[in-house]
Protein backbone atom coordinates (compact mmCIF):
# COMPACT_ATOMS: atom_id res chain seq x y z
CA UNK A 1 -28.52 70.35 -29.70
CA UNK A 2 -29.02 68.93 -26.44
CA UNK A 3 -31.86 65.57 -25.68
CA UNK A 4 -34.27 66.82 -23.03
CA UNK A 5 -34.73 64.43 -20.21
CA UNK A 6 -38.30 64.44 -19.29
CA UNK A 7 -38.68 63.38 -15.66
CA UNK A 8 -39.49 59.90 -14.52
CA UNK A 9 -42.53 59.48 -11.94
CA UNK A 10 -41.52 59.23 -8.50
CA UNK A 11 -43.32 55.80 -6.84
CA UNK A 12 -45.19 57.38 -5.02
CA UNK A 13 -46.34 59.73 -8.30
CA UNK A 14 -46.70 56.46 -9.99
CA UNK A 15 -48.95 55.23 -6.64
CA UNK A 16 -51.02 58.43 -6.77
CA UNK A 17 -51.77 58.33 -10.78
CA UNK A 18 -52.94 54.22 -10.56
CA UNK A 19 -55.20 54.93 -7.94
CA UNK A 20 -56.79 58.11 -9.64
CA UNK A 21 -57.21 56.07 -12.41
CA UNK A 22 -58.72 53.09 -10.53
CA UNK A 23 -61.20 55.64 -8.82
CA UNK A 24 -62.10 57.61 -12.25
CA UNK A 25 -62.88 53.78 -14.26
CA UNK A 26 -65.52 52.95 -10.84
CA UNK A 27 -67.09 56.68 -10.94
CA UNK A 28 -67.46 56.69 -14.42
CA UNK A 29 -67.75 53.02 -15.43
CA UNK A 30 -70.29 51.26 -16.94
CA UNK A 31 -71.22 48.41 -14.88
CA UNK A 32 -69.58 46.09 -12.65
CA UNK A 33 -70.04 43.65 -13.98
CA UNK A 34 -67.87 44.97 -17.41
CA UNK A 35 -65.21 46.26 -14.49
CA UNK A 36 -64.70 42.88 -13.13
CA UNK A 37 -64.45 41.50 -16.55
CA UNK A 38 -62.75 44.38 -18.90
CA UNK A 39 -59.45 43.32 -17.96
CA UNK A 40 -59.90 44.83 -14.22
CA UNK A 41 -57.86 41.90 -12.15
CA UNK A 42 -59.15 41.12 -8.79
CA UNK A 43 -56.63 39.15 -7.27
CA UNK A 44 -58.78 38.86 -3.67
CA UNK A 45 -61.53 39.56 -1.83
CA UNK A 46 -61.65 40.40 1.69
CA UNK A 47 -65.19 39.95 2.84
CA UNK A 48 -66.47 42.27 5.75
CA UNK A 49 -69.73 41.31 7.46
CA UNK A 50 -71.44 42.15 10.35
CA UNK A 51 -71.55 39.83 13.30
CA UNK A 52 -73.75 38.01 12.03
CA UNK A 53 -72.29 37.02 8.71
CA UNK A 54 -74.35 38.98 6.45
CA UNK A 55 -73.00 41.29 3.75
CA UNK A 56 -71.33 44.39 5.20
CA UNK A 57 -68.48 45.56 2.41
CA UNK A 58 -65.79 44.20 0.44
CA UNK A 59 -61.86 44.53 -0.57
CA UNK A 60 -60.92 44.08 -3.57
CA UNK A 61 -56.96 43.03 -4.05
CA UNK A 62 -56.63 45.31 -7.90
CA UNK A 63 -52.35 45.08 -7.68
CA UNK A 64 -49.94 43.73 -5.83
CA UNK A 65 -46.06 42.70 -5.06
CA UNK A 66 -45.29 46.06 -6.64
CA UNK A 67 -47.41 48.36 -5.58
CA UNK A 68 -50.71 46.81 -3.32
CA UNK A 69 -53.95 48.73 -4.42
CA UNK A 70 -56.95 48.27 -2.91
CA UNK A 71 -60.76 48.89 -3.81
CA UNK A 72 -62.44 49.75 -0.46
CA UNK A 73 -66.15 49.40 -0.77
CA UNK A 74 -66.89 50.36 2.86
CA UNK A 75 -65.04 53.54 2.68
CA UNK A 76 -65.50 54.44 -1.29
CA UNK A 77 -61.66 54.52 -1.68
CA UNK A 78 -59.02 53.09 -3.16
CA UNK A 79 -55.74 52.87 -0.90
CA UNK A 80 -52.45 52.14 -2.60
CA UNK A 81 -49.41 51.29 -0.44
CA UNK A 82 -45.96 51.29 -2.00
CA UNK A 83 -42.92 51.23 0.25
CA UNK A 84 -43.64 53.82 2.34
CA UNK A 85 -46.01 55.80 0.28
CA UNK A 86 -49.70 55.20 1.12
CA UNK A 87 -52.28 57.10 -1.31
CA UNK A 88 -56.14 57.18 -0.94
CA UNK A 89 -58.06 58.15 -3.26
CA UNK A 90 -61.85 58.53 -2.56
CA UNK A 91 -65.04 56.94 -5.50
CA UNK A 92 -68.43 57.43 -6.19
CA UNK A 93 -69.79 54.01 -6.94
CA UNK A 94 -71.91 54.77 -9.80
CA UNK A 95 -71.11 51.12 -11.59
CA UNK A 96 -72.98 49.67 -8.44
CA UNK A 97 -69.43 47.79 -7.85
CA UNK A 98 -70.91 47.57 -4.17
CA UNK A 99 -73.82 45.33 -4.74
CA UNK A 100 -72.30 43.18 -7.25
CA UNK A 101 -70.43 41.92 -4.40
CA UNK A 102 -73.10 41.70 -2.20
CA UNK A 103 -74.57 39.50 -4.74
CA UNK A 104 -71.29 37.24 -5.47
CA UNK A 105 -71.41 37.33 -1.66
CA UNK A 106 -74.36 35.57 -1.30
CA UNK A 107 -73.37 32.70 -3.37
């Protein structure tokens, strides 16, 4: 009898799945604060304002030196990059991920 091989992920299957799954835990978290601090590393923050310094959006750095996921607050998506795969994957922002950071902004 023979072992079946099951097939590995491609990277850029790998890419696609992470950012689903980054995208699904914001839509259908429970708060931000619990997705900042559930084990959810943000490695950076890329603060976007408006000319004026105040609060426009944020980045949030989720992975990197493998793969380089980002949470985009402005556009409600996360973009992975991965050699020369790019996925985006768009997120309701029903954990209010968006003001939190308008809040640690203001600090």
């Amino acid at each position: 009898m023979s072992a079946v091989r099951k097939k590995s992920e491609t990277s850029g299957e790998q890419l696609r799945r992470m950012c689903k799954d980054i995208a699904d835990g914001i839509t259908e978290g429970k708060s931000a604060s619990h997705w900042f601090d559930d084990g959810n590393d943000v490695y950076n923050i890329e603060w976007i304002t408006y000319q004026d310094k105040s609060y426009k959006a944020a980045r949030l750095l989720v992975a990197g030196g493998g793969p380089n996921i980002w949470v985009n607050l402005q556009t409600n998506t996360v973009d992975g990059y991965w050699g020369c795969d790019k996925v985006t994957w768009g997120f309701v922002d029903n954990i209010g991920l968006d003001d939190y950071c308008e809040e640690m902004y203001g600090y």
